[in-house]
C-alpha atoms as a PDB file:
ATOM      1  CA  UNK A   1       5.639 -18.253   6.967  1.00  0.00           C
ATOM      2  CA  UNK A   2       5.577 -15.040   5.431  1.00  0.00           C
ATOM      3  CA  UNK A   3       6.834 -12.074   7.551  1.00  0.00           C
ATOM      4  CA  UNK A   4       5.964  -8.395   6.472  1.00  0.00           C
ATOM      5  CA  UNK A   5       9.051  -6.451   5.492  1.00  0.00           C
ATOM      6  CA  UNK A   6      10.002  -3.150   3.759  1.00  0.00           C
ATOM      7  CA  UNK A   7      11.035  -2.642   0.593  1.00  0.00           C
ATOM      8  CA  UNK A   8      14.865  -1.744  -0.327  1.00  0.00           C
ATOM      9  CA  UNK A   9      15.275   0.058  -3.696  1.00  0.00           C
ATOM     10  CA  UNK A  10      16.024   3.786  -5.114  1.00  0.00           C
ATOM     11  CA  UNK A  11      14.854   7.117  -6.214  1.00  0.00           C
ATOM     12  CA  UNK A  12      13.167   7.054  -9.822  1.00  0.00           C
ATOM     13  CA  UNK A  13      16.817   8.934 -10.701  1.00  0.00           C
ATOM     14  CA  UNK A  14      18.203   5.429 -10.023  1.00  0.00           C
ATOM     15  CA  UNK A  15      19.266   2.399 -12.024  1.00  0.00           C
ATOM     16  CA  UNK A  16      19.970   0.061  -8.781  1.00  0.00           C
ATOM     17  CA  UNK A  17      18.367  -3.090  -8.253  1.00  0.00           C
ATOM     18  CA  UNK A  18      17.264  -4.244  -4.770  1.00  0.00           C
ATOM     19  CA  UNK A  19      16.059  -7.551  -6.510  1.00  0.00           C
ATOM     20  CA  UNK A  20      17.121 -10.546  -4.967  1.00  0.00           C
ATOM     21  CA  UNK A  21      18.936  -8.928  -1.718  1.00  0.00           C
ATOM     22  CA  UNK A  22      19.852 -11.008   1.175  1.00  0.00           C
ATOM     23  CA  UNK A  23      18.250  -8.499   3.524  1.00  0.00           C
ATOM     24  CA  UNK A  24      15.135  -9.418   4.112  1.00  0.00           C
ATOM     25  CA  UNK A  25      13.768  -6.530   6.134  1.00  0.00           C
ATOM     26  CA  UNK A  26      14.647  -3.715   3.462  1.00  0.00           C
ATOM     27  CA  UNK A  27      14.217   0.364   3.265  1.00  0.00           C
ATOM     28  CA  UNK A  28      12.840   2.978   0.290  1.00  0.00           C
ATOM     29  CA  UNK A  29      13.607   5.762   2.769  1.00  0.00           C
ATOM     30  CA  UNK A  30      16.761   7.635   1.939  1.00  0.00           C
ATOM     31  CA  UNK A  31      17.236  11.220   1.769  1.00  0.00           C
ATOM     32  CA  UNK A  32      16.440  11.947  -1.790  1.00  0.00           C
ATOM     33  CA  UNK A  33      13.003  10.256  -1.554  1.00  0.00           C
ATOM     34  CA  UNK A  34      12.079  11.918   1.745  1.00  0.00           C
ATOM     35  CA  UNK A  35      12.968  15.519   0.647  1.00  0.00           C
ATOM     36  CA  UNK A  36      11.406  14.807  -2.802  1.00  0.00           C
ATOM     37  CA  UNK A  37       8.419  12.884  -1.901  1.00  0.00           C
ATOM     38  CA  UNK A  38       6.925  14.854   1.603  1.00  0.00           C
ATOM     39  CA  UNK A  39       7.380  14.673   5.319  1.00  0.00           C
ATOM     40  CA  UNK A  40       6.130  11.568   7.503  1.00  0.00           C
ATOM     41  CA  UNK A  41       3.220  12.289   9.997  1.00  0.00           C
ATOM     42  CA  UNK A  42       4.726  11.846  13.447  1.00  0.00           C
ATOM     43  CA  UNK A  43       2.146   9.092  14.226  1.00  0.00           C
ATOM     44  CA  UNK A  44       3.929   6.096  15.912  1.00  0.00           C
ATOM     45  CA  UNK A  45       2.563   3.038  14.620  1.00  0.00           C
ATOM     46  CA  UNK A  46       2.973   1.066  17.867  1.00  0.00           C
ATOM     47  CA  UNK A  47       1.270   3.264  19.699  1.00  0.00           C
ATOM     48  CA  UNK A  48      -1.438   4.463  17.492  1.00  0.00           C
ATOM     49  CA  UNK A  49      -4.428   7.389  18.527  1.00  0.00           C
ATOM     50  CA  UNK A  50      -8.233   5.825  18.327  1.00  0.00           C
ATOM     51  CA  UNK A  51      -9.361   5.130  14.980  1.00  0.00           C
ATOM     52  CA  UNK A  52     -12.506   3.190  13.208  1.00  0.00           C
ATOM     53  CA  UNK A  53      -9.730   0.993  11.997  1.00  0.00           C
ATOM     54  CA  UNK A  54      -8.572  -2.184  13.916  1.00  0.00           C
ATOM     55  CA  UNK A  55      -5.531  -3.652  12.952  1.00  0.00           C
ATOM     56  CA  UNK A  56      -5.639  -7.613  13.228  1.00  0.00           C
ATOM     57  CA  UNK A  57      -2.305  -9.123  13.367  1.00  0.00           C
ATOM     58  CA  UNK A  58      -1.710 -12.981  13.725  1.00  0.00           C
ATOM     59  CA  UNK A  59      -4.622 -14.495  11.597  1.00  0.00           C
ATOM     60  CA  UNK A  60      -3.893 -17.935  11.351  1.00  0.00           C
ATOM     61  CA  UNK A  61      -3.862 -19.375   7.647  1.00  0.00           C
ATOM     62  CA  UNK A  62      -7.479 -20.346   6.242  1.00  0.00           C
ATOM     63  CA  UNK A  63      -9.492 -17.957   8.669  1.00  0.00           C
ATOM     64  CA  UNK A  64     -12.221 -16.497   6.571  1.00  0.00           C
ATOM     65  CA  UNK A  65     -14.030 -13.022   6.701  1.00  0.00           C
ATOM     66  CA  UNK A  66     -16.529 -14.853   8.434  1.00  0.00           C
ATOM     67  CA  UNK A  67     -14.483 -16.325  11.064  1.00  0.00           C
ATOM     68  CA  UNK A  68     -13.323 -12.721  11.898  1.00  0.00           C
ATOM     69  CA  UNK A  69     -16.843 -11.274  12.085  1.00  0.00           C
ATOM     70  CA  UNK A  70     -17.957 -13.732  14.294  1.00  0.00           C
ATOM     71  CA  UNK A  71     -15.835 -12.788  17.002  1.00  0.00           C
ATOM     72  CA  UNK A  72     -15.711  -8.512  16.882  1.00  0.00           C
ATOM     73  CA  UNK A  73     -19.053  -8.294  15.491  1.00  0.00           C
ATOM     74  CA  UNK A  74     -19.950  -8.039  19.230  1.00  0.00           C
ATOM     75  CA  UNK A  75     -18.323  -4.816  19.587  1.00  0.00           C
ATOM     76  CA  UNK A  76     -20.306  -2.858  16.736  1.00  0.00           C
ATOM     77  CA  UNK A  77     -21.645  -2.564  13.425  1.00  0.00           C
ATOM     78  CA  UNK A  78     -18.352  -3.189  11.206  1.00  0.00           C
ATOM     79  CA  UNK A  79     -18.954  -0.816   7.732  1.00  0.00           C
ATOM     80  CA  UNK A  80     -15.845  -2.980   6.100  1.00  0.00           C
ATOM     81  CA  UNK A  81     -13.410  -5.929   6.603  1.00  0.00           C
ATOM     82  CA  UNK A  82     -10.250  -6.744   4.494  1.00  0.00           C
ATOM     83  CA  UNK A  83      -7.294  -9.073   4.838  1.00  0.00           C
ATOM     84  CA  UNK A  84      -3.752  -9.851   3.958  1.00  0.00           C
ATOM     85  CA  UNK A  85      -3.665 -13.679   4.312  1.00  0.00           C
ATOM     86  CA  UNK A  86       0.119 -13.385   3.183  1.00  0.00           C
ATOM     87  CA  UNK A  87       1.254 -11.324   6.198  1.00  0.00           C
ATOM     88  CA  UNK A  88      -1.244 -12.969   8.507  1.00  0.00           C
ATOM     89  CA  UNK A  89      -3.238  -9.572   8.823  1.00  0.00           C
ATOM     90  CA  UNK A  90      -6.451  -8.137   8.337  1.00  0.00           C
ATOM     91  CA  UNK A  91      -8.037  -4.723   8.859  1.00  0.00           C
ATOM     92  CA  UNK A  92     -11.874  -3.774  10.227  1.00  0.00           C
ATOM     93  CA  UNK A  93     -13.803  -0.548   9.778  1.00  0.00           C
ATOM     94  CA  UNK A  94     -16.459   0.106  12.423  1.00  0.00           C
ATOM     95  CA  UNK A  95     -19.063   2.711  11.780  1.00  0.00           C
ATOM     96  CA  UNK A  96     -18.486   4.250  15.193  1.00  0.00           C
ATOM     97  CA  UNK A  97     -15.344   4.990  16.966  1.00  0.00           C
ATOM     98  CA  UNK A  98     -16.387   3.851  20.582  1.00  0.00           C
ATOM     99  CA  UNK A  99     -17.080   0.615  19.201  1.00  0.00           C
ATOM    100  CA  UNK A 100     -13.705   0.658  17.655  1.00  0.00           C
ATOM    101  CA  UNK A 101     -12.289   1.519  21.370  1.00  0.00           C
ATOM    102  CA  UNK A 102     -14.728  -0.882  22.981  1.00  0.00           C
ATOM    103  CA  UNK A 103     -13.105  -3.806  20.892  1.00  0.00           C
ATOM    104  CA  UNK A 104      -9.054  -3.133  21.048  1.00  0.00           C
ATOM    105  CA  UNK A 105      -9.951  -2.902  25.157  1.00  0.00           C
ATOM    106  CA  UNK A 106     -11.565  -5.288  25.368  1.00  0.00           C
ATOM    107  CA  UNK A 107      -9.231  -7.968  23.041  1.00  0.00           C
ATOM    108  CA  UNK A 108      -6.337  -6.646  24.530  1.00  0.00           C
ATOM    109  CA  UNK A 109      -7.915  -7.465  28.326  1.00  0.00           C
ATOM    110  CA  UNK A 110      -9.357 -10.880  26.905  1.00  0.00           C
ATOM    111  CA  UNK A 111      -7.284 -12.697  24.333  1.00  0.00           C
ATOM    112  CA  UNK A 112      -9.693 -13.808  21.595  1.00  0.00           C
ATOM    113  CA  UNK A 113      -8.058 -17.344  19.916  1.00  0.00           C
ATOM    114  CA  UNK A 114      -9.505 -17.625  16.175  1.00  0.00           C
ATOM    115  CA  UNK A 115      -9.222 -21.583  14.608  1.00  0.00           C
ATOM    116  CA  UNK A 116      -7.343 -21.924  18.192  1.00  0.00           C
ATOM    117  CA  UNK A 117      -4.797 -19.234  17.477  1.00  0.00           C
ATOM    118  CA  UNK A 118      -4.478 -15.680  19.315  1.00  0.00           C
ATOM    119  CA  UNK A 119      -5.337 -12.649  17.681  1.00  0.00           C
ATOM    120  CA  UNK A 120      -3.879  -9.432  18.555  1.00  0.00           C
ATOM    121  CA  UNK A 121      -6.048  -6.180  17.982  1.00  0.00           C
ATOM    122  CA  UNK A 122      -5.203  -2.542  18.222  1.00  0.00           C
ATOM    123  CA  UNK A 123      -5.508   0.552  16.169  1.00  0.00           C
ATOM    124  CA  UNK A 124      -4.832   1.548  12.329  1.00  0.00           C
ATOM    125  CA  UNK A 125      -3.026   4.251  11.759  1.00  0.00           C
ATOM    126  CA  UNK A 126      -5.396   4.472   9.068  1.00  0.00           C
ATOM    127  CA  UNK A 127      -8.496   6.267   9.470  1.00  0.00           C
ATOM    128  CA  UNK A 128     -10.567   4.075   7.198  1.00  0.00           C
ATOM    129  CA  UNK A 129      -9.713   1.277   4.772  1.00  0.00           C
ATOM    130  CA  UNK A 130      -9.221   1.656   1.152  1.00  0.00           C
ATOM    131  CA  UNK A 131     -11.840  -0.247  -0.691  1.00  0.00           C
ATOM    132  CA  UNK A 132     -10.784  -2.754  -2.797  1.00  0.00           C
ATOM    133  CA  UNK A 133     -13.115  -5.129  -5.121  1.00  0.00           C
ATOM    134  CA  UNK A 134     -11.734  -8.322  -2.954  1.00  0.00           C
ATOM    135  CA  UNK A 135     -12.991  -6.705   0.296  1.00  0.00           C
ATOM    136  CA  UNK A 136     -16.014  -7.338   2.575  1.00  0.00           C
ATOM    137  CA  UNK A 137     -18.685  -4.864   3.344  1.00  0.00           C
ATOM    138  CA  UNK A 138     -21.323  -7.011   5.533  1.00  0.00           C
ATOM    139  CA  UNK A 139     -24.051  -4.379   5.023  1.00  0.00           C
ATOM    140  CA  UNK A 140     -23.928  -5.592   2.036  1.00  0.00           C
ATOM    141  CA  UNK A 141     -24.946  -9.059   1.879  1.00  0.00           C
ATOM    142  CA  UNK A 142     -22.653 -10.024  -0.932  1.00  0.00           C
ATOM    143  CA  UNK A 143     -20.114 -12.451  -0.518  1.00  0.00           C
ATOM    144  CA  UNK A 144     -16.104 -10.978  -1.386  1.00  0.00           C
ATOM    145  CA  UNK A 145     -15.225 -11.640  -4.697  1.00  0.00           C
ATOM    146  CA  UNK A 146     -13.005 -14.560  -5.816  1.00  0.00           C
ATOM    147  CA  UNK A 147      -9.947 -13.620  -6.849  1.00  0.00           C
ATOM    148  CA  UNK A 148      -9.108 -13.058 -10.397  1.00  0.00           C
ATOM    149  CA  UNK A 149      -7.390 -15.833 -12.852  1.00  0.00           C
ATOM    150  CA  UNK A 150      -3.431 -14.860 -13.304  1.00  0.00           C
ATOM    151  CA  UNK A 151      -2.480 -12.473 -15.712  1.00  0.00           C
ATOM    152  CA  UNK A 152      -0.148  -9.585 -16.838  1.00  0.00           C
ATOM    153  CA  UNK A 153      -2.411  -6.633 -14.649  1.00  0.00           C
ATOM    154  CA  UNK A 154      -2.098  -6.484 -10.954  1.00  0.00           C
ATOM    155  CA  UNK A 155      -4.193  -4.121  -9.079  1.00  0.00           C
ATOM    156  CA  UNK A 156      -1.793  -2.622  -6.379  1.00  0.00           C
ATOM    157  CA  UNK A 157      -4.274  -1.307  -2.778  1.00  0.00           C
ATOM    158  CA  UNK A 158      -1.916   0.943  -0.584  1.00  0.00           C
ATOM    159  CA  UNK A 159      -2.771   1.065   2.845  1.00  0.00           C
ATOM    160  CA  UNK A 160      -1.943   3.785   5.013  1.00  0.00           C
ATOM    161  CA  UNK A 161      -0.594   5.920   2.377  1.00  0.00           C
ATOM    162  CA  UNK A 162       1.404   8.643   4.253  1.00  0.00           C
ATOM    163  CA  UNK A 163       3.878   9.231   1.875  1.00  0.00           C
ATOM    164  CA  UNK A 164       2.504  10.395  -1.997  1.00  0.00           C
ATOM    165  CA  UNK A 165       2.443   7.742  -4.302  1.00  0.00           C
ATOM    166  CA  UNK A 166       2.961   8.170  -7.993  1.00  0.00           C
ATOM    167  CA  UNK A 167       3.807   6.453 -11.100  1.00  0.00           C
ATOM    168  CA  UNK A 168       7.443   6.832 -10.237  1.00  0.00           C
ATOM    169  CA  UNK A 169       7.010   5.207  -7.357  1.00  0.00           C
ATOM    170  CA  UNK A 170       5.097   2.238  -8.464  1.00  0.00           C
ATOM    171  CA  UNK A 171       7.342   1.638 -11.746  1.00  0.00           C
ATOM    172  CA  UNK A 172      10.530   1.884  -9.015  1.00  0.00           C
ATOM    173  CA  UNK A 173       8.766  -0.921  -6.947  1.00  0.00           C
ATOM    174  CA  UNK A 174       8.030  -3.122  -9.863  1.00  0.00           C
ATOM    175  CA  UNK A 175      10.479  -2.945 -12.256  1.00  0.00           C
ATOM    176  CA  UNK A 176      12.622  -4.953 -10.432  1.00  0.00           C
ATOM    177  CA  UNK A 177      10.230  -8.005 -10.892  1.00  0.00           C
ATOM    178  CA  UNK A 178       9.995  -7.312 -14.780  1.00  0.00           C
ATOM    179  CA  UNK A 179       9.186  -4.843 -17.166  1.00  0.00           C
ATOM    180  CA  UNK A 180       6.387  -2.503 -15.891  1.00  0.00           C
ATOM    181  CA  UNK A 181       4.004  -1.391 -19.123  1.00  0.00           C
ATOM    182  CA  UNK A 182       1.545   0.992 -17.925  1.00  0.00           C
ATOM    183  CA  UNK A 183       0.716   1.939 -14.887  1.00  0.00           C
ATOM    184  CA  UNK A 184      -2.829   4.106 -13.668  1.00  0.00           C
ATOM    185  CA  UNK A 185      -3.167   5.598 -10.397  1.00  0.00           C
ATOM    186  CA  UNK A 186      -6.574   6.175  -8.937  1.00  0.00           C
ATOM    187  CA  UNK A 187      -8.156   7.466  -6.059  1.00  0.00           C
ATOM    188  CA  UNK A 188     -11.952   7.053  -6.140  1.00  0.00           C
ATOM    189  CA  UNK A 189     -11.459   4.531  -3.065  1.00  0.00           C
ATOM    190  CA  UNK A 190      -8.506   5.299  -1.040  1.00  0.00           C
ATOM    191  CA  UNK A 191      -5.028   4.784  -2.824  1.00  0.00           C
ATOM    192  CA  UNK A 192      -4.746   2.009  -5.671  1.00  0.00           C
ATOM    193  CA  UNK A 193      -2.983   1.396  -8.727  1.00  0.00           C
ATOM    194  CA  UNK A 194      -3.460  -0.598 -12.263  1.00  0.00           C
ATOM    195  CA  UNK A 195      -0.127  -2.302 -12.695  1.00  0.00           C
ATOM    196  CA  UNK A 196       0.392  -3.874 -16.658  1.00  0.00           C
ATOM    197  CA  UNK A 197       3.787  -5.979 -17.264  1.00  0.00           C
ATOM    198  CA  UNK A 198       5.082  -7.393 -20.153  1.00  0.00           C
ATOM    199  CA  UNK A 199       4.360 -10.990 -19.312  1.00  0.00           C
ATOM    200  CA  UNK A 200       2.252 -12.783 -16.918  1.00  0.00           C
ATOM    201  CA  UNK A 201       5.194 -14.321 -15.071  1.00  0.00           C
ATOM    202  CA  UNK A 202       6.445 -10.748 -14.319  1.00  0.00           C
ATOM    203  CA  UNK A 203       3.127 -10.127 -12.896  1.00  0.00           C
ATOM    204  CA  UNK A 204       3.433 -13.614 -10.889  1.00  0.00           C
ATOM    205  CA  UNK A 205       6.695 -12.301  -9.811  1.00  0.00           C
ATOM    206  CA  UNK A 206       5.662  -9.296  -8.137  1.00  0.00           C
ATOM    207  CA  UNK A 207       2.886 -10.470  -6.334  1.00  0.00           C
ATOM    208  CA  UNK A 208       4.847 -12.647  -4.803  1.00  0.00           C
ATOM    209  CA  UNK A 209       7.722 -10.031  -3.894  1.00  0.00           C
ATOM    210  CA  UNK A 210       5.680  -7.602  -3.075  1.00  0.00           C
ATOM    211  CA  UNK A 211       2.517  -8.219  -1.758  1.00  0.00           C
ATOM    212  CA  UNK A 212       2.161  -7.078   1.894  1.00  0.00           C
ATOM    213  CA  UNK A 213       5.481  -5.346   2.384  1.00  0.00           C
ATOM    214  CA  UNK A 214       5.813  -1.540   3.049  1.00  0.00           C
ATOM    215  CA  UNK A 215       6.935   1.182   0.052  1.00  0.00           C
ATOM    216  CA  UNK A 216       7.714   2.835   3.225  1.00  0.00           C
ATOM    217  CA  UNK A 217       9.027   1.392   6.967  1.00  0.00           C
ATOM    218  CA  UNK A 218       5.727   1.858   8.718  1.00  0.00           C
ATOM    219  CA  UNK A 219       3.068   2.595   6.328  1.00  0.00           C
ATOM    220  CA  UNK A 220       2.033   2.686   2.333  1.00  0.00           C
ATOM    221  CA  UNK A 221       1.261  -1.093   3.100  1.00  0.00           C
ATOM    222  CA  UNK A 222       1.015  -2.623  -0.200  1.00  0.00           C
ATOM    223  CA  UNK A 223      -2.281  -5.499  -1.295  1.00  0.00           C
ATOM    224  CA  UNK A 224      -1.622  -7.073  -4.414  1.00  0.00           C
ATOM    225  CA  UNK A 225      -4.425  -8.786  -6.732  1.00  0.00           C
ATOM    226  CA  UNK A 226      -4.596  -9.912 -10.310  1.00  0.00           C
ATOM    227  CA  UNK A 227      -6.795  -7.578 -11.839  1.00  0.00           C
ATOM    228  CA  UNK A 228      -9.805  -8.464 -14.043  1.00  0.00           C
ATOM    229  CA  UNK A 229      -9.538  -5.506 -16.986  1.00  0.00           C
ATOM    230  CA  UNK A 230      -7.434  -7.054 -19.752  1.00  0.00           C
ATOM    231  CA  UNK A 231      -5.245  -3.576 -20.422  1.00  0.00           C
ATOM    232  CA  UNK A 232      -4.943  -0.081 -18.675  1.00  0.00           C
ATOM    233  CA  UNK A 233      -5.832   2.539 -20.806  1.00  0.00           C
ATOM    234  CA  UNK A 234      -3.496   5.338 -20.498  1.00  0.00           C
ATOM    235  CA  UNK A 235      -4.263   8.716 -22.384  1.00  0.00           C
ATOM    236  CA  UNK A 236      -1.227  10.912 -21.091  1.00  0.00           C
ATOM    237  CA  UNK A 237       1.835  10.975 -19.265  1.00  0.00           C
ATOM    238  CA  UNK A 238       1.825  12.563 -15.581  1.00  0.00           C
ATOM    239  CA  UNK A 239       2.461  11.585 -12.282  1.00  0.00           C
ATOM    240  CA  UNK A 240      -0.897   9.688 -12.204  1.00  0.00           C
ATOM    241  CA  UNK A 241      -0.681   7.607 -15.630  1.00  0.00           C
ATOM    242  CA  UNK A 242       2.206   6.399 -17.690  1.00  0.00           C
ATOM    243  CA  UNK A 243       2.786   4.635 -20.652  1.00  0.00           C
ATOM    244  CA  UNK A 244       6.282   3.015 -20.681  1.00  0.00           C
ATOM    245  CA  UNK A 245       5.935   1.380 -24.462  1.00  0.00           C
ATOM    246  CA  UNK A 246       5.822   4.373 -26.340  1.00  0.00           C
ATOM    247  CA  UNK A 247       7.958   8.219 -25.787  1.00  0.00           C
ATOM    248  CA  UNK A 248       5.845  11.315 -25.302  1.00  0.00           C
ATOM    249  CA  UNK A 249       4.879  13.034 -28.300  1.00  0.00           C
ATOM    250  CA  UNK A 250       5.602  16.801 -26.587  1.00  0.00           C
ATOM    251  CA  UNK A 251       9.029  15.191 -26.278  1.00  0.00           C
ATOM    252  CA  UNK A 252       8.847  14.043 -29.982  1.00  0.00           C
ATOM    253  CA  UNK A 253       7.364  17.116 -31.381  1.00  0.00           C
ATOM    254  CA  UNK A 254      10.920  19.076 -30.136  1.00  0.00           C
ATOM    255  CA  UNK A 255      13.154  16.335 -31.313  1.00  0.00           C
ATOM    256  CA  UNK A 256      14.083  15.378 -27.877  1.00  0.00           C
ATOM    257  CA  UNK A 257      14.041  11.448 -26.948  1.00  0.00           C
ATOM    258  CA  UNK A 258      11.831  11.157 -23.399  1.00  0.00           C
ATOM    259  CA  UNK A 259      14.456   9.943 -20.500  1.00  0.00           C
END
């Protein structure tokens, strides 16, 4: 069975590898990154405040959105669903908090068994759920989207992103699993990322390294899906798109080769 674990690897600076370590359970966090990249909220993800978010952990295999809405549907009108069938997890949205409350209470008082398995329920420390195009939004009335056939783009979701995420950080995550492309950050729905590799056996590669593990011990949650655009257009280098195939023509113009 899968089992959720945190990534090992280095600053961008850093040519290590964390590929292929015998820790399973593995850190980004070391003092370079932390000072570099931001300071954590203090939020203590066992103990989480109220949110609209409920964290589901223990989904059996093969439970479907629908076997999940038929049991906290009860508690309130749920604005989104999404799951992580690889870490046995899933994540609801309610349109109102006290509904939210109303079902962690109440689950945690009354153990609610799903395909004759318990469920444990309790709060996000997310305050809503980044949307993704494999998601469920009952309101509406479309069924989530098959995933997409294999190929060399993955589109990365990060959940519960406290720490900033940028191109560094994805191509420091991925590279490991193959040679990274392009990569496109966007934030129109929460936190996601546009992930091109040179072959689609890198691609197959990561997803399976990397999908539901944490950039970061507690939170930047990673969901990984093949993505259904065929390249990712990249028009400049920043912290928000790269293009690792060619060098930067400022850097060219001034006869310098980009690092």
């Amino acid at each position: 069975m899968a089992e959720k674990h945190t990534l090992d690897t280095m600053t961008p600076a850093s040519s290590s590898n964390w590929y292929g370590a015998d820790n399973k359970r593995m850190k980004l966090e070391n003092s370079q990154s932390s000072s570099s990249m931001g300071t954590k909220s203090s939020l203590d993800p066992h103990q989480p405040p109220p949110s609209l978010v409920v964290h589901a952990r223990a989904v059996p295999d093969g439970c479907s959105f629908q076997e999940i809405l038929n049991h906290v549907a009860r508690f309130g009108k749920i604005s989104y669903l999404t799951m992580m069938p690889k870490i046995r997890q899933a994540l609801i949205e309610f349109e109102r908090l006290e509904d939210a409350v109303n079902c962690v209470r109440s689950t945690q008082e009354n153990q609610i068994y799903i395909l004759e398995r318990p469920v444990f329920f309790n709060f996000s420390t997310s305050q809503e759920i980044t949307r993704s195009p494999y998601g469920y939004s009952p309101s509406s009335q479309q069924p989530p989207q098959e995933e997409s056939p294999m190929n060399n783009i993955l589109l990365y979701t990060i959940f519960n992103p406290i720490y900033p995420i940028t191109v560094d950080v994805i191509q420091t995550i991925s590279s490991p699993c193959g040679i990274v492309q392009r990569v496109a950050i966007f934030r129109k729905n929460g936190v996601q990322a546009l992930v091109e590799f040179d072959s689609t056996l890198s691609a197959q590669r990561a997803k399976q390294h990397l999908d539901g593990a944490d950039i970061y011990a507690g939170c930047c949650t990673l969901k990984i899906e093949y993505a259904r655009c065929q390249r990712v257009n990249v028009y400049k280098n920043d912290e928000m798109t790269w293009d690792y195939t060619i060098q930067d023509r400022r850097y060219l113009a001034w006869g310098i080769p980009m690092m």
